[in-house]
PDB file of N, CA and C in Angstrom:
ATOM      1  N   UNK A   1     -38.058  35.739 -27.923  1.00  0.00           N
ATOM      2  CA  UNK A   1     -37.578  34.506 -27.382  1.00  0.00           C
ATOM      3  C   UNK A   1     -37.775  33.346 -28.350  1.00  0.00           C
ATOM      4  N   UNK A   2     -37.922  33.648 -29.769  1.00  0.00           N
ATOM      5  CA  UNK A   2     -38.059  32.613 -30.473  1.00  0.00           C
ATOM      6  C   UNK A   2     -36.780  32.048 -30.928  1.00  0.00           C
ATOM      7  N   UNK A   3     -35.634  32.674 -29.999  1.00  0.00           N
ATOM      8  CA  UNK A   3     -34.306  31.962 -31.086  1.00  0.00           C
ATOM      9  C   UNK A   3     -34.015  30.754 -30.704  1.00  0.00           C
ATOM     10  N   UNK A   4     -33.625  30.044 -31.556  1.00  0.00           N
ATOM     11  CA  UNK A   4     -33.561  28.753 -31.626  1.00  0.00           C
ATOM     12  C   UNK A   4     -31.658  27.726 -31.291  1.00  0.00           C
ATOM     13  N   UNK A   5     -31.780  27.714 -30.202  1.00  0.00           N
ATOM     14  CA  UNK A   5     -29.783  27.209 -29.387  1.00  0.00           C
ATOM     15  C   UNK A   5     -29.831  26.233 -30.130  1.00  0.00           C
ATOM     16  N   UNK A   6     -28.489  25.981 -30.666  1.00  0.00           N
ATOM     17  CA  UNK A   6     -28.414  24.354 -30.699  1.00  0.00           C
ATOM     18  C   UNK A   6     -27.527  24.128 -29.526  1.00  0.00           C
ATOM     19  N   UNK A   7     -28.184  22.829 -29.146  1.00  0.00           N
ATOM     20  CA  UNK A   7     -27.337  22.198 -27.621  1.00  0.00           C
ATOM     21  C   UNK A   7     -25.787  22.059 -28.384  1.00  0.00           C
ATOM     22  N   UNK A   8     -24.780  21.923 -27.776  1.00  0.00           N
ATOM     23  CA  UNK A   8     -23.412  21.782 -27.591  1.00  0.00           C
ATOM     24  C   UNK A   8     -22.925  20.727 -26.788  1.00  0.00           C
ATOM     25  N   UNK A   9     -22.792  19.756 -27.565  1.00  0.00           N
ATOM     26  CA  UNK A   9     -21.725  18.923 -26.459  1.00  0.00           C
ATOM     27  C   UNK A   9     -20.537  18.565 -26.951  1.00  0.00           C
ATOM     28  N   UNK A  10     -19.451  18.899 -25.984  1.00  0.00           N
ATOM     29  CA  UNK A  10     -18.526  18.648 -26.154  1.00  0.00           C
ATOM     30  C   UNK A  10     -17.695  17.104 -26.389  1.00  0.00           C
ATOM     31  N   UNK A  11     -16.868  17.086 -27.444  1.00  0.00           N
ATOM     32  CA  UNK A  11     -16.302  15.548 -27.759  1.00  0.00           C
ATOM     33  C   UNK A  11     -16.134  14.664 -26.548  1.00  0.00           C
ATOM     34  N   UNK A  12     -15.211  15.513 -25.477  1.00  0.00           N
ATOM     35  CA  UNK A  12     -14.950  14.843 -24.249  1.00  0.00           C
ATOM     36  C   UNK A  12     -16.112  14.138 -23.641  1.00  0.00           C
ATOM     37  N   UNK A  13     -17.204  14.803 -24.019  1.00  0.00           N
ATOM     38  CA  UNK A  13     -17.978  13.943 -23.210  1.00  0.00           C
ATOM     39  C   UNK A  13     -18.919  13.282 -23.607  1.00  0.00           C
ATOM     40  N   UNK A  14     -18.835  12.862 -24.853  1.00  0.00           N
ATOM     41  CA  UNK A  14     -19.832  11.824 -25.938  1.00  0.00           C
ATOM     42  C   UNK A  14     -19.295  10.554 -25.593  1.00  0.00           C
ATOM     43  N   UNK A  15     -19.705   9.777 -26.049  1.00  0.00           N
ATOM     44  CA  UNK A  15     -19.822   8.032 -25.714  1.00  0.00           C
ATOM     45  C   UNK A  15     -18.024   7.858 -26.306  1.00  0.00           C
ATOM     46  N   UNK A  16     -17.776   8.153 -26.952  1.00  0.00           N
ATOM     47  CA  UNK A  16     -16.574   7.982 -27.837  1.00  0.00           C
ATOM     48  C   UNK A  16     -15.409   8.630 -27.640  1.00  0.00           C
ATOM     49  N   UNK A  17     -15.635   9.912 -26.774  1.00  0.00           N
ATOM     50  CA  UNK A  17     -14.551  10.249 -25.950  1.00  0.00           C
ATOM     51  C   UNK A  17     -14.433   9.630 -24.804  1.00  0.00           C
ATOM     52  N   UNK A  18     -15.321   9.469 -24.023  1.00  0.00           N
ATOM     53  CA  UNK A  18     -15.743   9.123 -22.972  1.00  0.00           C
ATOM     54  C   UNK A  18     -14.523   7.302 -23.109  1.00  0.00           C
ATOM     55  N   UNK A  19     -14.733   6.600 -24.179  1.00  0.00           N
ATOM     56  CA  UNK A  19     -13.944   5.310 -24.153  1.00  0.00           C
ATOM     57  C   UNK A  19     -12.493   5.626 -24.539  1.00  0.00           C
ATOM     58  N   UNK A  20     -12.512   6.801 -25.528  1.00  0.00           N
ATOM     59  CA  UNK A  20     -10.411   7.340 -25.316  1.00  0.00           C
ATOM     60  C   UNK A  20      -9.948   8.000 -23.920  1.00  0.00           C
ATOM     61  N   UNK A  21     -10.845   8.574 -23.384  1.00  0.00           N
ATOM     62  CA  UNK A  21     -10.125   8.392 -21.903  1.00  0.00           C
ATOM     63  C   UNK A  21      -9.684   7.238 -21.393  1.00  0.00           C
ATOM     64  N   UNK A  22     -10.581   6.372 -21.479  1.00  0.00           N
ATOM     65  CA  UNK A  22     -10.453   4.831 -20.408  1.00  0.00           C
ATOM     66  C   UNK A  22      -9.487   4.551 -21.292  1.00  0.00           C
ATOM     67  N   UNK A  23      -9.674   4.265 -22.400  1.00  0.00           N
ATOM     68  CA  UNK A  23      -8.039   3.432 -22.915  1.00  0.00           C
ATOM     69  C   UNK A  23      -6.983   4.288 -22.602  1.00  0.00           C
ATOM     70  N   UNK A  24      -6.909   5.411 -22.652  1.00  0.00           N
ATOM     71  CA  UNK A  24      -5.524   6.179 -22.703  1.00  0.00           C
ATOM     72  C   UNK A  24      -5.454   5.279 -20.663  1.00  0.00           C
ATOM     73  N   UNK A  25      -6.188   6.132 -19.992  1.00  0.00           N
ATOM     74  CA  UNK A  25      -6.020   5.904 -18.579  1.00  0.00           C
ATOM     75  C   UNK A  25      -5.390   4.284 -18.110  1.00  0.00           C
ATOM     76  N   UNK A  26      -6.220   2.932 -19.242  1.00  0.00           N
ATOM     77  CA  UNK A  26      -5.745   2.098 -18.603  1.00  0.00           C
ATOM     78  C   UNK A  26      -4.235   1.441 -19.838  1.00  0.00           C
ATOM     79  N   UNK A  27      -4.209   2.093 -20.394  1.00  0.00           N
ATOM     80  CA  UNK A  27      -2.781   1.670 -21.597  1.00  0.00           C
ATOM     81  C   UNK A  27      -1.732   2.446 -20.479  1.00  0.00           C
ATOM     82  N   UNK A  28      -1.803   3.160 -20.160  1.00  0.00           N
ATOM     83  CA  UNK A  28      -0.222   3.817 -18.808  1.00  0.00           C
ATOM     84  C   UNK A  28      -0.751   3.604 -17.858  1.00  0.00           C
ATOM     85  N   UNK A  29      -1.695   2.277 -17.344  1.00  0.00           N
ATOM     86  CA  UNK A  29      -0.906   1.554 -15.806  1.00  0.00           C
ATOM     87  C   UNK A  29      -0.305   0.370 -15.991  1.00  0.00           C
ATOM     88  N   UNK A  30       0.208   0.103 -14.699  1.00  0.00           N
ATOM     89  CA  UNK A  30       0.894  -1.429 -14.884  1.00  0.00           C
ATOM     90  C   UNK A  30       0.008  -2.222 -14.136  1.00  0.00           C
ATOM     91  N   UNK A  31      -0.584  -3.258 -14.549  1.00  0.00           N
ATOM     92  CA  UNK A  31      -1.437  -4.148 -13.811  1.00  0.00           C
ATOM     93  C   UNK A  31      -0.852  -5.145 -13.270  1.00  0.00           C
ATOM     94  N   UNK A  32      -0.039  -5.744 -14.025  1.00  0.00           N
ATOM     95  CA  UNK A  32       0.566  -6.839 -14.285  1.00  0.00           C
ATOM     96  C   UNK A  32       1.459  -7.701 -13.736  1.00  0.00           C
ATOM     97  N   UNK A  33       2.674  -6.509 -13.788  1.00  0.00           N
ATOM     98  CA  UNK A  33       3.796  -6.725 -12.974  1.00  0.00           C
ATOM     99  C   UNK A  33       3.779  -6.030 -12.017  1.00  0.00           C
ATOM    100  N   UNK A  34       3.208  -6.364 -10.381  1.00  0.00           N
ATOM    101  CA  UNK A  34       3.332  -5.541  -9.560  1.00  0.00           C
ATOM    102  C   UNK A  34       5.171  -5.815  -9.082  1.00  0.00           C
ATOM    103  N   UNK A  35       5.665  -4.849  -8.022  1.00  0.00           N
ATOM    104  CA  UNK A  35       6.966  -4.343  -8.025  1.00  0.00           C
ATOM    105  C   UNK A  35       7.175  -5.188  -6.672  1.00  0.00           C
ATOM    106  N   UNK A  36       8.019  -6.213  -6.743  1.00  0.00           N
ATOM    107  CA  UNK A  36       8.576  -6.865  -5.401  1.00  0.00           C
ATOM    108  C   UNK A  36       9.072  -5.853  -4.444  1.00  0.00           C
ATOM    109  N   UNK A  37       8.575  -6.135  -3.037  1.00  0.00           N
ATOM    110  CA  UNK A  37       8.958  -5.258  -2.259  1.00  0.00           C
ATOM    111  C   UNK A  37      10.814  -5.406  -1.996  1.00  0.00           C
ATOM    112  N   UNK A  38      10.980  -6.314  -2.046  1.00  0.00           N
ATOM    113  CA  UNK A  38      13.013  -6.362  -1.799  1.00  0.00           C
ATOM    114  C   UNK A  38      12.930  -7.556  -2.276  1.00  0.00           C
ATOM    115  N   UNK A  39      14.403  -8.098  -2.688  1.00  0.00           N
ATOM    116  CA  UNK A  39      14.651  -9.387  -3.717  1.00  0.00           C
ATOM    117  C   UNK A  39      14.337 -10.493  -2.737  1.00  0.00           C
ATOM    118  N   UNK A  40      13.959 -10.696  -1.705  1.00  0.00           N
ATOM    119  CA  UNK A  40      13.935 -11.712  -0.595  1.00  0.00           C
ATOM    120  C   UNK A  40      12.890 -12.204  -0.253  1.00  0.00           C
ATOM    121  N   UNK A  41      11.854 -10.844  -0.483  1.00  0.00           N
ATOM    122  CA  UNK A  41      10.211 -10.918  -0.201  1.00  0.00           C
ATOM    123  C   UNK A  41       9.478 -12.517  -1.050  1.00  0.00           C
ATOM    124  N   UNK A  42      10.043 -13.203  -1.868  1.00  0.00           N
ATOM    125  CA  UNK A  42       9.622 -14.664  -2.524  1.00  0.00           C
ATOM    126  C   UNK A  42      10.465 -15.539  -2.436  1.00  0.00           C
ATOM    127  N   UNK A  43      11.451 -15.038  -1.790  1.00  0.00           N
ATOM    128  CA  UNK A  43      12.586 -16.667  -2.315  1.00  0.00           C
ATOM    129  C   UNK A  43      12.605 -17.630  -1.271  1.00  0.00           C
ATOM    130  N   UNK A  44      13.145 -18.454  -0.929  1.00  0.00           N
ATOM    131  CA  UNK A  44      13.205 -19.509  -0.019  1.00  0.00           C
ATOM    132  C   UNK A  44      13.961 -19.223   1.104  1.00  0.00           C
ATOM    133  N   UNK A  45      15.030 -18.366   0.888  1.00  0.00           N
ATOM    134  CA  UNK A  45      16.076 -18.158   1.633  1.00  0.00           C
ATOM    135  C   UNK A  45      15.863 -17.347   2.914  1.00  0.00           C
ATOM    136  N   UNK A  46      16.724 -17.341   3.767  1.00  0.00           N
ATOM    137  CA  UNK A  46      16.237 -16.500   5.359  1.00  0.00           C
ATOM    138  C   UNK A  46      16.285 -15.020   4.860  1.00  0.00           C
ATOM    139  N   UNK A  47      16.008 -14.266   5.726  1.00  0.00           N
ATOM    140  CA  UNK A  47      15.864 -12.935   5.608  1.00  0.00           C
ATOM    141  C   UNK A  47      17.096 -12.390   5.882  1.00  0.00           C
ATOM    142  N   UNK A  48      18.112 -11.488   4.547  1.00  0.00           N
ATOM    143  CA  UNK A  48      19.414 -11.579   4.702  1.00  0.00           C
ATOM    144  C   UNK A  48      19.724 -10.429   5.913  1.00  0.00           C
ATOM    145  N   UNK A  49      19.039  -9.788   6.766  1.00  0.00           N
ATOM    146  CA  UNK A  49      19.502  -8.810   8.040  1.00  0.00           C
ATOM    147  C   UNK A  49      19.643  -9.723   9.073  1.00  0.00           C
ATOM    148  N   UNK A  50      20.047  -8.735  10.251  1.00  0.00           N
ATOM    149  CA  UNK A  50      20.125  -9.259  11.093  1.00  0.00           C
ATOM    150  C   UNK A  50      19.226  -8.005  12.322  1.00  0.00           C
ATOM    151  N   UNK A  51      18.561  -8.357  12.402  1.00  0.00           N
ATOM    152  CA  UNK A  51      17.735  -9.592  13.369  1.00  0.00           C
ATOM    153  C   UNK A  51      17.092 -10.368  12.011  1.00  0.00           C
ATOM    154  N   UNK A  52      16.842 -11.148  12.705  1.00  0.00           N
ATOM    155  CA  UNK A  52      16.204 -12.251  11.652  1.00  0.00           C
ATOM    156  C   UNK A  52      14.549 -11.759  10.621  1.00  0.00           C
ATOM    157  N   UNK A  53      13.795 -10.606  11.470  1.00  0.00           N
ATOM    158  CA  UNK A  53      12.922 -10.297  11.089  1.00  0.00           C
ATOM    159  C   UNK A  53      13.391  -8.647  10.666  1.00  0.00           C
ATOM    160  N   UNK A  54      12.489  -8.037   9.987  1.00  0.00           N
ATOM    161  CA  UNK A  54      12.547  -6.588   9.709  1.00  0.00           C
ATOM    162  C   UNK A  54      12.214  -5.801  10.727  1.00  0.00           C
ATOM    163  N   UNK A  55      11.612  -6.312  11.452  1.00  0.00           N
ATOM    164  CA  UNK A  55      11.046  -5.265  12.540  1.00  0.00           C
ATOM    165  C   UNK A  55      11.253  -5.426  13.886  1.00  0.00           C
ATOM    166  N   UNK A  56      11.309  -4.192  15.144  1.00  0.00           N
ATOM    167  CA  UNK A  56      11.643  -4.143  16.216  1.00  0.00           C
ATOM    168  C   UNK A  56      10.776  -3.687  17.132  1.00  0.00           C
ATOM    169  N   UNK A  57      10.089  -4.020  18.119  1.00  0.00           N
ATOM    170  CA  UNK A  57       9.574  -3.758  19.173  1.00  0.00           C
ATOM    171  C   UNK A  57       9.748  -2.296  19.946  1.00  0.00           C
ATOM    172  N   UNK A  58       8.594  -1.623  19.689  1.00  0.00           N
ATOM    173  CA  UNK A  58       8.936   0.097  19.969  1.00  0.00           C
ATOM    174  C   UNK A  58       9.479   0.037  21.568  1.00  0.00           C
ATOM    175  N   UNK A  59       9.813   1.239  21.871  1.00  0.00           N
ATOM    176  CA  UNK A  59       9.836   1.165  23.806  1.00  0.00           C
ATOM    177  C   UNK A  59       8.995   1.537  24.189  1.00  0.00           C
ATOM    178  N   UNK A  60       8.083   1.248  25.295  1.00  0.00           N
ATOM    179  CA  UNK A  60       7.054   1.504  25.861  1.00  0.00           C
ATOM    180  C   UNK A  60       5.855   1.352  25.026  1.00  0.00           C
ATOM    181  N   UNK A  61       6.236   0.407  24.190  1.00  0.00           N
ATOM    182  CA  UNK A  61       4.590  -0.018  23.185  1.00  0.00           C
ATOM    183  C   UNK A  61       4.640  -0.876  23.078  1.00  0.00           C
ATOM    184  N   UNK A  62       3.344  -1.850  22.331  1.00  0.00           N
ATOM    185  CA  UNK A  62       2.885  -3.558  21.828  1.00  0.00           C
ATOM    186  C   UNK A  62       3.643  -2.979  20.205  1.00  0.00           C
ATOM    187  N   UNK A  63       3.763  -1.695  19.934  1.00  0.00           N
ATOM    188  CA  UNK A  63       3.704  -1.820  18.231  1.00  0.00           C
ATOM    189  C   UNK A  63       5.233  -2.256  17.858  1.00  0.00           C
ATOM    190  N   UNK A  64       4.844  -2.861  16.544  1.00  0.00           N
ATOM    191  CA  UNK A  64       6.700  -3.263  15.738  1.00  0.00           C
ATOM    192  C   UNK A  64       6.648  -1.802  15.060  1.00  0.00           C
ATOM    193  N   UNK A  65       8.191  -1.614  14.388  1.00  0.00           N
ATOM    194  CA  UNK A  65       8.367  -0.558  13.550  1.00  0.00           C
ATOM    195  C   UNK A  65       9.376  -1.108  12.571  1.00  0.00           C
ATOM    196  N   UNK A  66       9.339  -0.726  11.361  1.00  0.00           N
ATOM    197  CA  UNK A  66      10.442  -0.874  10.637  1.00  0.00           C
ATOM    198  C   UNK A  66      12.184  -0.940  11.348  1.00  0.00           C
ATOM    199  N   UNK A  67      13.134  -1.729  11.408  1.00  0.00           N
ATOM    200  CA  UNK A  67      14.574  -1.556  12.083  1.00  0.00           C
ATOM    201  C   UNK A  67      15.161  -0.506  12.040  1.00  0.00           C
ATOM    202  N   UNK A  68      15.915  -0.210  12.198  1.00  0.00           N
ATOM    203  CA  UNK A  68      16.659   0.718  11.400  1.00  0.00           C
ATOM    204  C   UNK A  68      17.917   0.313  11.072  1.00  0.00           C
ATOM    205  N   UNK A  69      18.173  -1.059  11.699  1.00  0.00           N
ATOM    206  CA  UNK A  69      19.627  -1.324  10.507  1.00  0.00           C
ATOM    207  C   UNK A  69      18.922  -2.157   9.570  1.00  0.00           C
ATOM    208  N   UNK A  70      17.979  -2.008   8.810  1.00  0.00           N
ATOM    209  CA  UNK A  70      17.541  -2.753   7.611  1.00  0.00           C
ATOM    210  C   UNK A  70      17.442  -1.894   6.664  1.00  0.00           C
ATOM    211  N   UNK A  71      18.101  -2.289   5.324  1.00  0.00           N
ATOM    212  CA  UNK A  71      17.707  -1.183   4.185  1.00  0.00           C
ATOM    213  C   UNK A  71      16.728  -0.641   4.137  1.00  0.00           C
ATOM    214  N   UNK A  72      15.977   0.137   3.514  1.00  0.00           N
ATOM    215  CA  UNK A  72      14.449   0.606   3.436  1.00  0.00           C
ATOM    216  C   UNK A  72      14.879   0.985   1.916  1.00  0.00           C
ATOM    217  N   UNK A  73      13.717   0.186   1.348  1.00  0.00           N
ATOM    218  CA  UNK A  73      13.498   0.381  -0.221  1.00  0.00           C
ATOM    219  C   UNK A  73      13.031   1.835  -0.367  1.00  0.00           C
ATOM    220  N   UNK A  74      12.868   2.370  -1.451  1.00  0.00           N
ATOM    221  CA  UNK A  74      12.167   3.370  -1.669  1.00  0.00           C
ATOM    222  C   UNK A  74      10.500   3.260  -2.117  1.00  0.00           C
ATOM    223  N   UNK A  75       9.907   3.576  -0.779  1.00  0.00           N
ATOM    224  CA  UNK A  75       8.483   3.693  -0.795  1.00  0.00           C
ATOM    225  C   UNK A  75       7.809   4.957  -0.547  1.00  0.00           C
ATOM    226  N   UNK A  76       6.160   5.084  -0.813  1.00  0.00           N
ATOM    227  CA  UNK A  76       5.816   6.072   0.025  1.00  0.00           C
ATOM    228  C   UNK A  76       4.789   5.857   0.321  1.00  0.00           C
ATOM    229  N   UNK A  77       4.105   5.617   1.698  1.00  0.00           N
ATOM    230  CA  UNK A  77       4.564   6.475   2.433  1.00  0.00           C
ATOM    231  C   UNK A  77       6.168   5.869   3.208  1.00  0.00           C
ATOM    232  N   UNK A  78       7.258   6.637   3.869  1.00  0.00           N
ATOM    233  CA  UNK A  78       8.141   5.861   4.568  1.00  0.00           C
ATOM    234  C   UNK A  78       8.079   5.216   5.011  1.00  0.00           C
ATOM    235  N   UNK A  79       8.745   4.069   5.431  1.00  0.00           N
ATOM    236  CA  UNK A  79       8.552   2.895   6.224  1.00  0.00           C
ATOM    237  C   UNK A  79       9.130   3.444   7.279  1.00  0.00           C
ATOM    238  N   UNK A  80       9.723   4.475   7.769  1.00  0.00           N
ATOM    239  CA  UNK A  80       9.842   4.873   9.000  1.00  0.00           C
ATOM    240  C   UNK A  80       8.521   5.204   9.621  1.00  0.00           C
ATOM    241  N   UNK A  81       7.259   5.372   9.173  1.00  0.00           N
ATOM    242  CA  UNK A  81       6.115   5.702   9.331  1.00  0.00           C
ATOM    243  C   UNK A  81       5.175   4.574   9.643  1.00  0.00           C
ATOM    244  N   UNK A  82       5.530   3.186   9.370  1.00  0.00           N
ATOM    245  CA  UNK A  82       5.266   2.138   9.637  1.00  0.00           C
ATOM    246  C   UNK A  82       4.892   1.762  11.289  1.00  0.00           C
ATOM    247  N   UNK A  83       3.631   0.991  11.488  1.00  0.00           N
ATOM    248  CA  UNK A  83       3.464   0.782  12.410  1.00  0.00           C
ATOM    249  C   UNK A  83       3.125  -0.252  12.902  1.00  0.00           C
ATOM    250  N   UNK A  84       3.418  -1.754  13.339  1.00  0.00           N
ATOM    251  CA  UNK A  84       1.885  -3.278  13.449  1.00  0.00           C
ATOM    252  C   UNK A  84       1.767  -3.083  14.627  1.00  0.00           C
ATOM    253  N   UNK A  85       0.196  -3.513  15.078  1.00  0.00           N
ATOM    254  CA  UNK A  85       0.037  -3.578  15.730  1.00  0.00           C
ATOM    255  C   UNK A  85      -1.046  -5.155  15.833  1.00  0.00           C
ATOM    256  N   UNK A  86      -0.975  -5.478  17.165  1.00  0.00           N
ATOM    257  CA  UNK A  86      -1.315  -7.243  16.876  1.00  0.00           C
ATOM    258  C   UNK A  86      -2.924  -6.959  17.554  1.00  0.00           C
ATOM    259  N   UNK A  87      -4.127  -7.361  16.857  1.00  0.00           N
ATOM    260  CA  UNK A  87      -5.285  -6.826  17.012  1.00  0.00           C
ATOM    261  C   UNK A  87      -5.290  -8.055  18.339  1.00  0.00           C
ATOM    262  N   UNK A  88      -6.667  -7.757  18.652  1.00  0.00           N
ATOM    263  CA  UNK A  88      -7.490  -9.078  19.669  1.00  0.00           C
ATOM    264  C   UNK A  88      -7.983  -9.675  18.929  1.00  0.00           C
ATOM    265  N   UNK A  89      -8.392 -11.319  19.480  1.00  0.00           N
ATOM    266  CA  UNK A  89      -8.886 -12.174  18.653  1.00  0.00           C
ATOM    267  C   UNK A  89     -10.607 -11.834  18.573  1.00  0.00           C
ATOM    268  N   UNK A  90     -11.200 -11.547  17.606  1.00  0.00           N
ATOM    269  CA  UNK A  90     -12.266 -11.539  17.422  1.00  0.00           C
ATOM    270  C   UNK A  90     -12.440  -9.906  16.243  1.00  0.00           C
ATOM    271  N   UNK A  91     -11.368  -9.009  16.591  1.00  0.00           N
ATOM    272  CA  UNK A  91     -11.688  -7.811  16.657  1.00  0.00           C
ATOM    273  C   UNK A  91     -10.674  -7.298  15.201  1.00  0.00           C
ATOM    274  N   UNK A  92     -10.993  -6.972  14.748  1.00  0.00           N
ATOM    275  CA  UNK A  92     -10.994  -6.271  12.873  1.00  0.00           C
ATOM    276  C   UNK A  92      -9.425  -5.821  12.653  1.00  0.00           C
ATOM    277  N   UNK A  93      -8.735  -5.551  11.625  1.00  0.00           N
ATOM    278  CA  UNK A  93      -7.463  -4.453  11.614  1.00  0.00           C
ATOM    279  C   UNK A  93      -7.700  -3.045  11.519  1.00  0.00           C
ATOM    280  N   UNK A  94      -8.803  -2.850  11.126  1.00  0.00           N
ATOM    281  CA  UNK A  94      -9.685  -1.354  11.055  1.00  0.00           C
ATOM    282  C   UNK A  94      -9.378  -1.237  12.755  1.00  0.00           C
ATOM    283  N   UNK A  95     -10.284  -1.875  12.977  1.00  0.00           N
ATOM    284  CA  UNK A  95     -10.549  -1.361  14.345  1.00  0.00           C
ATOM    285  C   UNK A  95      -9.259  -1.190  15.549  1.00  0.00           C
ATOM    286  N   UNK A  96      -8.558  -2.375  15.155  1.00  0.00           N
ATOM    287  CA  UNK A  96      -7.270  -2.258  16.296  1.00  0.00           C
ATOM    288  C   UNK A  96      -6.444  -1.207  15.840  1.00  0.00           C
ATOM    289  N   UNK A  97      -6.490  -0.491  14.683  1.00  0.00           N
ATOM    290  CA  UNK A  97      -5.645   0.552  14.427  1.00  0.00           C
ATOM    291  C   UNK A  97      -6.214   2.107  14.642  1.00  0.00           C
ATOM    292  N   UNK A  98      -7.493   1.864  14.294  1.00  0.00           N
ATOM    293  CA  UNK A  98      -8.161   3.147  15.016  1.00  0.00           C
ATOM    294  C   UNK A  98      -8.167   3.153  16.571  1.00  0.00           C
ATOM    295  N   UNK A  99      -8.225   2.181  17.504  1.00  0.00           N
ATOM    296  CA  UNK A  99      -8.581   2.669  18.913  1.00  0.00           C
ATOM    297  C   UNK A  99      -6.509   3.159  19.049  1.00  0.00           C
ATOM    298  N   UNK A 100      -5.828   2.976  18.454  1.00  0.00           N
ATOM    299  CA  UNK A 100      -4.306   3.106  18.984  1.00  0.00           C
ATOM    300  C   UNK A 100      -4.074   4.339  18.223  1.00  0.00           C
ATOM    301  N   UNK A 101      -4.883   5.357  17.619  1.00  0.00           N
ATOM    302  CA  UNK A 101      -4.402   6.391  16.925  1.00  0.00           C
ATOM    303  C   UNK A 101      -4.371   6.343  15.589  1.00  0.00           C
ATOM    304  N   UNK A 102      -4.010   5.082  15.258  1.00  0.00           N
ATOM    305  CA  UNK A 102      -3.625   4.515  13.640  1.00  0.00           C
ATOM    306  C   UNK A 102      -4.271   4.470  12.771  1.00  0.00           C
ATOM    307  N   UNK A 103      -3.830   4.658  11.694  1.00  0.00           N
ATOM    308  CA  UNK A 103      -4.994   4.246  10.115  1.00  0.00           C
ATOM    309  C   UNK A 103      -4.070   3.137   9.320  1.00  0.00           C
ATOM    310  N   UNK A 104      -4.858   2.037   8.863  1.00  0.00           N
ATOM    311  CA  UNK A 104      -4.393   1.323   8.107  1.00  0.00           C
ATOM    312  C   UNK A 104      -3.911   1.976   6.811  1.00  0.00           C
ATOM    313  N   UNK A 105      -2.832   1.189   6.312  1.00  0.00           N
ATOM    314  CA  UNK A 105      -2.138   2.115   4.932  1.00  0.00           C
ATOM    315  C   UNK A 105      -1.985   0.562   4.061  1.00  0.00           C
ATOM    316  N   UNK A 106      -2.980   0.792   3.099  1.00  0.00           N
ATOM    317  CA  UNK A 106      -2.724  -0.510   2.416  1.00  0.00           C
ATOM    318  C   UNK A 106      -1.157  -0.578   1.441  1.00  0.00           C
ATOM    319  N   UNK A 107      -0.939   0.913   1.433  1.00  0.00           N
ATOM    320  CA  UNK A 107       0.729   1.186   0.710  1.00  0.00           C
ATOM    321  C   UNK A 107       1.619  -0.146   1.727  1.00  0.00           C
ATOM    322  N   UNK A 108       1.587  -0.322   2.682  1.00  0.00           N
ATOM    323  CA  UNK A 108       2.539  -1.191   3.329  1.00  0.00           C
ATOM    324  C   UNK A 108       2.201  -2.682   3.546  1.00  0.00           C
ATOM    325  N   UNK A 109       1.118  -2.868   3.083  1.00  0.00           N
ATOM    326  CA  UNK A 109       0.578  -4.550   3.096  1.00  0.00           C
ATOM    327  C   UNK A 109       1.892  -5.165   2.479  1.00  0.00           C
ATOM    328  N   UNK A 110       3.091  -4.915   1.538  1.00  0.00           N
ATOM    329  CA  UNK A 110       3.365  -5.494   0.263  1.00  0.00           C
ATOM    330  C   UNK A 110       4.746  -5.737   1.266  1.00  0.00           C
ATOM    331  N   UNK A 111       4.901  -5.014   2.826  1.00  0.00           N
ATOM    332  CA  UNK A 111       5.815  -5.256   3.723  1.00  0.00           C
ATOM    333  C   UNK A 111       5.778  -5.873   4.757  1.00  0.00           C
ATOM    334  N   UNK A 112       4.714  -6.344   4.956  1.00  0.00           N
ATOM    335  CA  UNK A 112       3.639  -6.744   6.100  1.00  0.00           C
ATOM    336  C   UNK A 112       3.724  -8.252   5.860  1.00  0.00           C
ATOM    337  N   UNK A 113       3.031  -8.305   4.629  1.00  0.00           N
ATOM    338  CA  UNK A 113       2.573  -9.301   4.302  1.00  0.00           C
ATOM    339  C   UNK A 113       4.000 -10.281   3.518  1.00  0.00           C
ATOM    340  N   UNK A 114       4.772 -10.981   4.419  1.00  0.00           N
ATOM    341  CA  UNK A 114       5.837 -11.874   3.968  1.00  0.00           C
ATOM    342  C   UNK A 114       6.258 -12.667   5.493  1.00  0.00           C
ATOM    343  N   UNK A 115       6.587 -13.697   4.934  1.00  0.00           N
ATOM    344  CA  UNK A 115       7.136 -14.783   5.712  1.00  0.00           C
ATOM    345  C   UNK A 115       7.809 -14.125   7.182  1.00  0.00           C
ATOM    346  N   UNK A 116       9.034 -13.632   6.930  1.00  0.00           N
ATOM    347  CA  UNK A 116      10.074 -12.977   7.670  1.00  0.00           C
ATOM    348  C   UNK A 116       8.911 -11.713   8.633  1.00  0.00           C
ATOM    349  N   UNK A 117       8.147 -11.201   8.346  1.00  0.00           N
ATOM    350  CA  UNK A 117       7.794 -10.492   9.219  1.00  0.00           C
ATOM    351  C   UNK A 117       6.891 -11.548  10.320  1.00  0.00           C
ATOM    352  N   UNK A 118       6.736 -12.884  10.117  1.00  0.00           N
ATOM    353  CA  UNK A 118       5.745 -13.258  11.036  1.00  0.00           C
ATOM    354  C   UNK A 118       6.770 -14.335  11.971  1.00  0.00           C
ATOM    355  N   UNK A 119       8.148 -13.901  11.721  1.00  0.00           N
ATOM    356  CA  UNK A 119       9.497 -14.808  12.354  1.00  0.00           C
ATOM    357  C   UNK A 119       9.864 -13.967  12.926  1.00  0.00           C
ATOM    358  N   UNK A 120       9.655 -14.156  13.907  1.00  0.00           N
ATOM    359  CA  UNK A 120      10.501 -13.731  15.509  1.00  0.00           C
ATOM    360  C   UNK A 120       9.915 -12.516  16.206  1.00  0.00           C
TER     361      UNK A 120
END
């Protein structure tokens, strides 16, 4: 048992690989320019559908859903999958979406979150 290993470490995982990962990883994202949800989502102008808002009142529920005579950009998850629901005052978006079945999807904040959805 006197033979003598030399330890092995691999490039990948020395201090110096370890920083060409992170650059490779953060040189191919986009930080920067995040992607407008539809050309309307910033401008001044009304919301060019009709109803005036994107969304419609389910049957037999409090929840909105995406229209269906409104374009739907290409997202994922679908915006047919889309759900709001209007919490109680005091009480979290976590929480009002878990007691109704729901999980928040931060993928759809970027649809949520505009003028026209809080009209009408």
């Amino acid at each position: 048992m006197r033979t003598k290993v030399e330890p092995y470490l691999p490039y990948e995982y020395t201090c110096e690989g370890m920083l060409e990962r992170v650059h490779a990883y953060i040189q191919n994202q986009e930080f920067c320019a995040p992607e407008a949800p539809f050309s309307s989502a910033n401008a001044s102008s009304s919301w060019p559908g009709s109803p005036p808002s994107p969304f419609v009142l389910l049957s037999n529920s409090s929840a909105l859903a995406w229209a269906s005579n409104i374009s739907t950009p290409p997202s994922w998850p679908p915006l047919s999958a889309l759900r709001l629901l209007a919490s109680l005052e005091g009480q979290s978006c976590i929480d009002a979406c878990q007691s109704a079945g729901l999980i928040c999807e931060p993928a759809f904040y970027r649809f949520i979150n505009i003028k026209e959805a809080f009209s009408g």
